[in-house]
C-alpha atoms as a PDB file:
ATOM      1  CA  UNK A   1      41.423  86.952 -26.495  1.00  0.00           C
ATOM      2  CA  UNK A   2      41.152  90.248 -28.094  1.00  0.00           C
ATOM      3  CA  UNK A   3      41.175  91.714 -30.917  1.00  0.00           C
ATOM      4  CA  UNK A   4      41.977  94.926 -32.642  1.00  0.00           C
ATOM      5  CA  UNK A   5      41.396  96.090 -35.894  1.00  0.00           C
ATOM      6  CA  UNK A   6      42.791  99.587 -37.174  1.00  0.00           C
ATOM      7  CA  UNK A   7      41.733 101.929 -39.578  1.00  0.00           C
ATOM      8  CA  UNK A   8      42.212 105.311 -40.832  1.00  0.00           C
ATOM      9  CA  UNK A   9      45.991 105.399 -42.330  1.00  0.00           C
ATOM     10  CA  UNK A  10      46.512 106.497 -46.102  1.00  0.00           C
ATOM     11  CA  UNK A  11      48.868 108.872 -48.017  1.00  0.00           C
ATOM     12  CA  UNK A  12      48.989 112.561 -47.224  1.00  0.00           C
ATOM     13  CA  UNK A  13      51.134 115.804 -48.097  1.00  0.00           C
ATOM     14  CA  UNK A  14      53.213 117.070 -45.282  1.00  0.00           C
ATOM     15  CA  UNK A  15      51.304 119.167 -43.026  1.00  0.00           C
ATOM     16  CA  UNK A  16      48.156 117.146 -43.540  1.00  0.00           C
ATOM     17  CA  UNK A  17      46.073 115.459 -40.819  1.00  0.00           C
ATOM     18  CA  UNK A  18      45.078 111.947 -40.453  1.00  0.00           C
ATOM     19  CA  UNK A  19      42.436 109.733 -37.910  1.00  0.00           C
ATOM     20  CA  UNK A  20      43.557 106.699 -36.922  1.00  0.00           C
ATOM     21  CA  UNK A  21      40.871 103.824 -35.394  1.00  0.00           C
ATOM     22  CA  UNK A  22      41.535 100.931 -33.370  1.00  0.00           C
ATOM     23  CA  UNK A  23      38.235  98.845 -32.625  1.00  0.00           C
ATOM     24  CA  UNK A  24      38.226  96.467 -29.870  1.00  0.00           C
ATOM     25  CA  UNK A  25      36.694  93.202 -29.817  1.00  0.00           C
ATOM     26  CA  UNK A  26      37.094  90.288 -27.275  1.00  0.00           C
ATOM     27  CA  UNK A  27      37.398  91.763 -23.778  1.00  0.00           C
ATOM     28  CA  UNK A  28      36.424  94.519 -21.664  1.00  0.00           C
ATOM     29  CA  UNK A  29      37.939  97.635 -23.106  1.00  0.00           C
ATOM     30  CA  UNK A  30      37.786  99.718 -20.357  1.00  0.00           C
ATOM     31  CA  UNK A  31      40.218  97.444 -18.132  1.00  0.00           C
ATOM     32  CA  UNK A  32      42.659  97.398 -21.250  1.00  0.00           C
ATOM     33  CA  UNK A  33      45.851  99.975 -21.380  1.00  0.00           C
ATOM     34  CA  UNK A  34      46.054 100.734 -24.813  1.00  0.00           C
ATOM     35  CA  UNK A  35      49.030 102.377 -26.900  1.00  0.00           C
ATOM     36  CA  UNK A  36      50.142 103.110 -30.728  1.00  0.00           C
ATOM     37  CA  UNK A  37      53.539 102.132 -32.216  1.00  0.00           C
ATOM     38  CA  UNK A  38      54.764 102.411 -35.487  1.00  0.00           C
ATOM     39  CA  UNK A  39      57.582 100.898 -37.663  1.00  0.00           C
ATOM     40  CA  UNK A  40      59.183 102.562 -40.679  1.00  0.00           C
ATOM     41  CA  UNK A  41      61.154 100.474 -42.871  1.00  0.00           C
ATOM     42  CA  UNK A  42      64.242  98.861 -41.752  1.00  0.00           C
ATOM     43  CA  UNK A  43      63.690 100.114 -38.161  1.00  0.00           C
ATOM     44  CA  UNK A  44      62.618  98.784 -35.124  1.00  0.00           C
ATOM     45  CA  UNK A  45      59.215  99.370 -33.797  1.00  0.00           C
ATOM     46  CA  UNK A  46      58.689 102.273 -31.320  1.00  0.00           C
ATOM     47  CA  UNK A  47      56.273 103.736 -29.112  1.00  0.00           C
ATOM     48  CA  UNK A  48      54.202 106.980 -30.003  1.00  0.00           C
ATOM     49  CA  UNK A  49      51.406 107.389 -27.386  1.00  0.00           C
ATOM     50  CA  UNK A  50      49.538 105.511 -24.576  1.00  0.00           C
ATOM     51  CA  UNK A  51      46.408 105.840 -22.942  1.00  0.00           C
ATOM     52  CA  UNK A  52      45.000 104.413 -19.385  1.00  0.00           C
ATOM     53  CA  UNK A  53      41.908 102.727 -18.788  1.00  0.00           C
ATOM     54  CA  UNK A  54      40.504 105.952 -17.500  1.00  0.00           C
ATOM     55  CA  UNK A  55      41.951 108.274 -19.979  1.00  0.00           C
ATOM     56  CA  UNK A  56      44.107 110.261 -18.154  1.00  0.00           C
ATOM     57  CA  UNK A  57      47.348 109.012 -18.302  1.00  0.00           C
ATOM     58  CA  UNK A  58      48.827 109.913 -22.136  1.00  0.00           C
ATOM     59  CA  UNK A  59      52.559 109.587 -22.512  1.00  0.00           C
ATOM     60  CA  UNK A  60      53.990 110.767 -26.200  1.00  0.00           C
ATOM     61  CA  UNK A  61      57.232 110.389 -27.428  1.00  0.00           C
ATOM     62  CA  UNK A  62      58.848 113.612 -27.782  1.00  0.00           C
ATOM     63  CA  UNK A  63      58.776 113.865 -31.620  1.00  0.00           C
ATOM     64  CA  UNK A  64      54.966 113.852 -31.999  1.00  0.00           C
ATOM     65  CA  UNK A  65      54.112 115.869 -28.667  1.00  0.00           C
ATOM     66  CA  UNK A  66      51.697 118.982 -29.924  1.00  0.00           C
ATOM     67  CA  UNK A  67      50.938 117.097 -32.934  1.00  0.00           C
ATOM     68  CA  UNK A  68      49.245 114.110 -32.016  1.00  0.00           C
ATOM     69  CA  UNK A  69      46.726 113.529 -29.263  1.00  0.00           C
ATOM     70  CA  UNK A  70      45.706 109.850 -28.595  1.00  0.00           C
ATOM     71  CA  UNK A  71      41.968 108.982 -26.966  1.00  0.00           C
ATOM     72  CA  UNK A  72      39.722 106.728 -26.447  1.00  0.00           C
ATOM     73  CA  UNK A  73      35.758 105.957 -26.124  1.00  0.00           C
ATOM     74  CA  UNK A  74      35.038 103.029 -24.113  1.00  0.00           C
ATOM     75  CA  UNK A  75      31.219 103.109 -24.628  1.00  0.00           C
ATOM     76  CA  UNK A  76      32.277 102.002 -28.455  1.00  0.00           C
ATOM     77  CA  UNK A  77      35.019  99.800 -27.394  1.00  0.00           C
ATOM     78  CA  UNK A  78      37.855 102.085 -29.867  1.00  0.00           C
ATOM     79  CA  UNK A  79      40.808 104.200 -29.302  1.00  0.00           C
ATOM     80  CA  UNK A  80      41.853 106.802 -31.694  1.00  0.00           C
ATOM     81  CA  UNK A  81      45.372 108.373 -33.060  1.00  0.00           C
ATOM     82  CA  UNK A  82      44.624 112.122 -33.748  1.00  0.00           C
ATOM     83  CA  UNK A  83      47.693 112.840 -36.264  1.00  0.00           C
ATOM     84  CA  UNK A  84      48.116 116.739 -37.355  1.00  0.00           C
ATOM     85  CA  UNK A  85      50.970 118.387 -39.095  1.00  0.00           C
ATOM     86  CA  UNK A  86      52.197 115.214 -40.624  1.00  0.00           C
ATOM     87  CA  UNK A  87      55.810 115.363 -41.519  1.00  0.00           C
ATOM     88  CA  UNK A  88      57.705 112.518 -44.106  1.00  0.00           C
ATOM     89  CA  UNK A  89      59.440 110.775 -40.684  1.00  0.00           C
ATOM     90  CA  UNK A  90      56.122 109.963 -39.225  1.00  0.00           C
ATOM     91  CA  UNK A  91      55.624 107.234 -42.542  1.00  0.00           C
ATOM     92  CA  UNK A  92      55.288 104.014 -41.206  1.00  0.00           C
ATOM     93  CA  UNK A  93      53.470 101.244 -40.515  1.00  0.00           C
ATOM     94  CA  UNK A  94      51.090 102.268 -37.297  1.00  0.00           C
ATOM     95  CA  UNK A  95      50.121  99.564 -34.735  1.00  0.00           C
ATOM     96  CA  UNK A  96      47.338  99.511 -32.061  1.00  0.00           C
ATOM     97  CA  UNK A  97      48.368  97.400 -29.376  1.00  0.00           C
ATOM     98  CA  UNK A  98      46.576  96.810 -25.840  1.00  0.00           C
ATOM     99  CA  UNK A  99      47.728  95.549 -22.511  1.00  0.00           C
ATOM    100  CA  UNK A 100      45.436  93.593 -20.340  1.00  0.00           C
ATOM    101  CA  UNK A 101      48.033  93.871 -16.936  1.00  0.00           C
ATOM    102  CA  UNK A 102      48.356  97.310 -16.156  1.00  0.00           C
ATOM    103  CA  UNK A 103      46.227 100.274 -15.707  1.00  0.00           C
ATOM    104  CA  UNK A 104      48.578 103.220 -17.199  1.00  0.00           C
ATOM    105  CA  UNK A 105      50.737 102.580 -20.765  1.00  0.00           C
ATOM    106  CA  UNK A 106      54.362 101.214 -20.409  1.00  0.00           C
ATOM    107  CA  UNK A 107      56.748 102.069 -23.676  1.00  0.00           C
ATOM    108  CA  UNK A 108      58.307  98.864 -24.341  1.00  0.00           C
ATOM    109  CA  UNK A 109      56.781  96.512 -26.777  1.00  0.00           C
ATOM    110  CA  UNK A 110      57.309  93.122 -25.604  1.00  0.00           C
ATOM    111  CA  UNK A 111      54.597  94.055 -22.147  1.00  0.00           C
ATOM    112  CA  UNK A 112      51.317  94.220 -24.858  1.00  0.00           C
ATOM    113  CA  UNK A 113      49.583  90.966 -25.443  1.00  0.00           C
ATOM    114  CA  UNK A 114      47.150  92.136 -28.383  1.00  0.00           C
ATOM    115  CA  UNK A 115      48.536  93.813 -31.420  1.00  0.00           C
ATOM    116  CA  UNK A 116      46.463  94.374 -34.542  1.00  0.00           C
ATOM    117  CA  UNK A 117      48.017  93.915 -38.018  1.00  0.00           C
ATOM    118  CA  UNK A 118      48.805  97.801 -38.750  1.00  0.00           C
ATOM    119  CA  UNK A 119      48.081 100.548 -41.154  1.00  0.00           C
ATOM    120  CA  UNK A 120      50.073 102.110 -43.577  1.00  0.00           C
ATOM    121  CA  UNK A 121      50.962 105.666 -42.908  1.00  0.00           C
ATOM    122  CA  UNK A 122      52.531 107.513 -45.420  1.00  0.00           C
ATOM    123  CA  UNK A 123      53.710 111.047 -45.531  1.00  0.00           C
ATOM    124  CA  UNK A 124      54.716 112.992 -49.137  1.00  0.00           C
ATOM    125  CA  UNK A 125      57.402 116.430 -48.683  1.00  0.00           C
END
């Protein structure tokens, strides 16, 4: 089992920044692909960004690409969701989710087999 815990989401003014944290706990982190989603109300959840065990495999989706930057520190077992130039569409619920089959990040939602219970993201215009 593992187990994720995020942290870092809030309210901020379009244009802002934010940091988001998702500690591992439960299995080797390094061998886990791990990726961000997020869900805004009444919509389905989608993919933002992935990361590969060895870091150097991040797809985006195209609406956050030169805004957000995902990593990941495998000596303290966390990945991290580097938000900048927030804009009111990216409010939603952000999820940290992590794949224990496959080395690089796949985009659809049903392949992760940890999720951890979200945080609120929410951009003001």
């Amino acid at each position: 089992q593992v187990q994720l815990v995020e942290s870092g989401g809030g309210l901020v003014q379009a244009g802002g920044s934010l940091r988001l944290s998702c500690a591992t706990s439960g299995r080797t982190f390094s061998r886990l692909a791990m990726a961000w989603f997020r869900q805004a109300p009444g919509k389905e959840r989608e993919f933002v960004t992935g990361i590969s065990w060895s870091g150097d495999t991040t797809p985006y989706v195209d609406s956050v690409k030169g805004r957000f930057t995902i990593s990941r520190d495998n000596a303290k077992n966390t990945a991290y969701l580097r938000m900048n130039n927030l804009k009111p569409e990216d409010t939603a619920v952000y999820y940290c989710a992590a794949d224990r089959d496959r080395t690089t990040p796949t985009m659809r939602t049903y392949e992760y087999d940890y999720w951890g219970q979200g945080t609120q993201v929410t951009v003001s215009s």
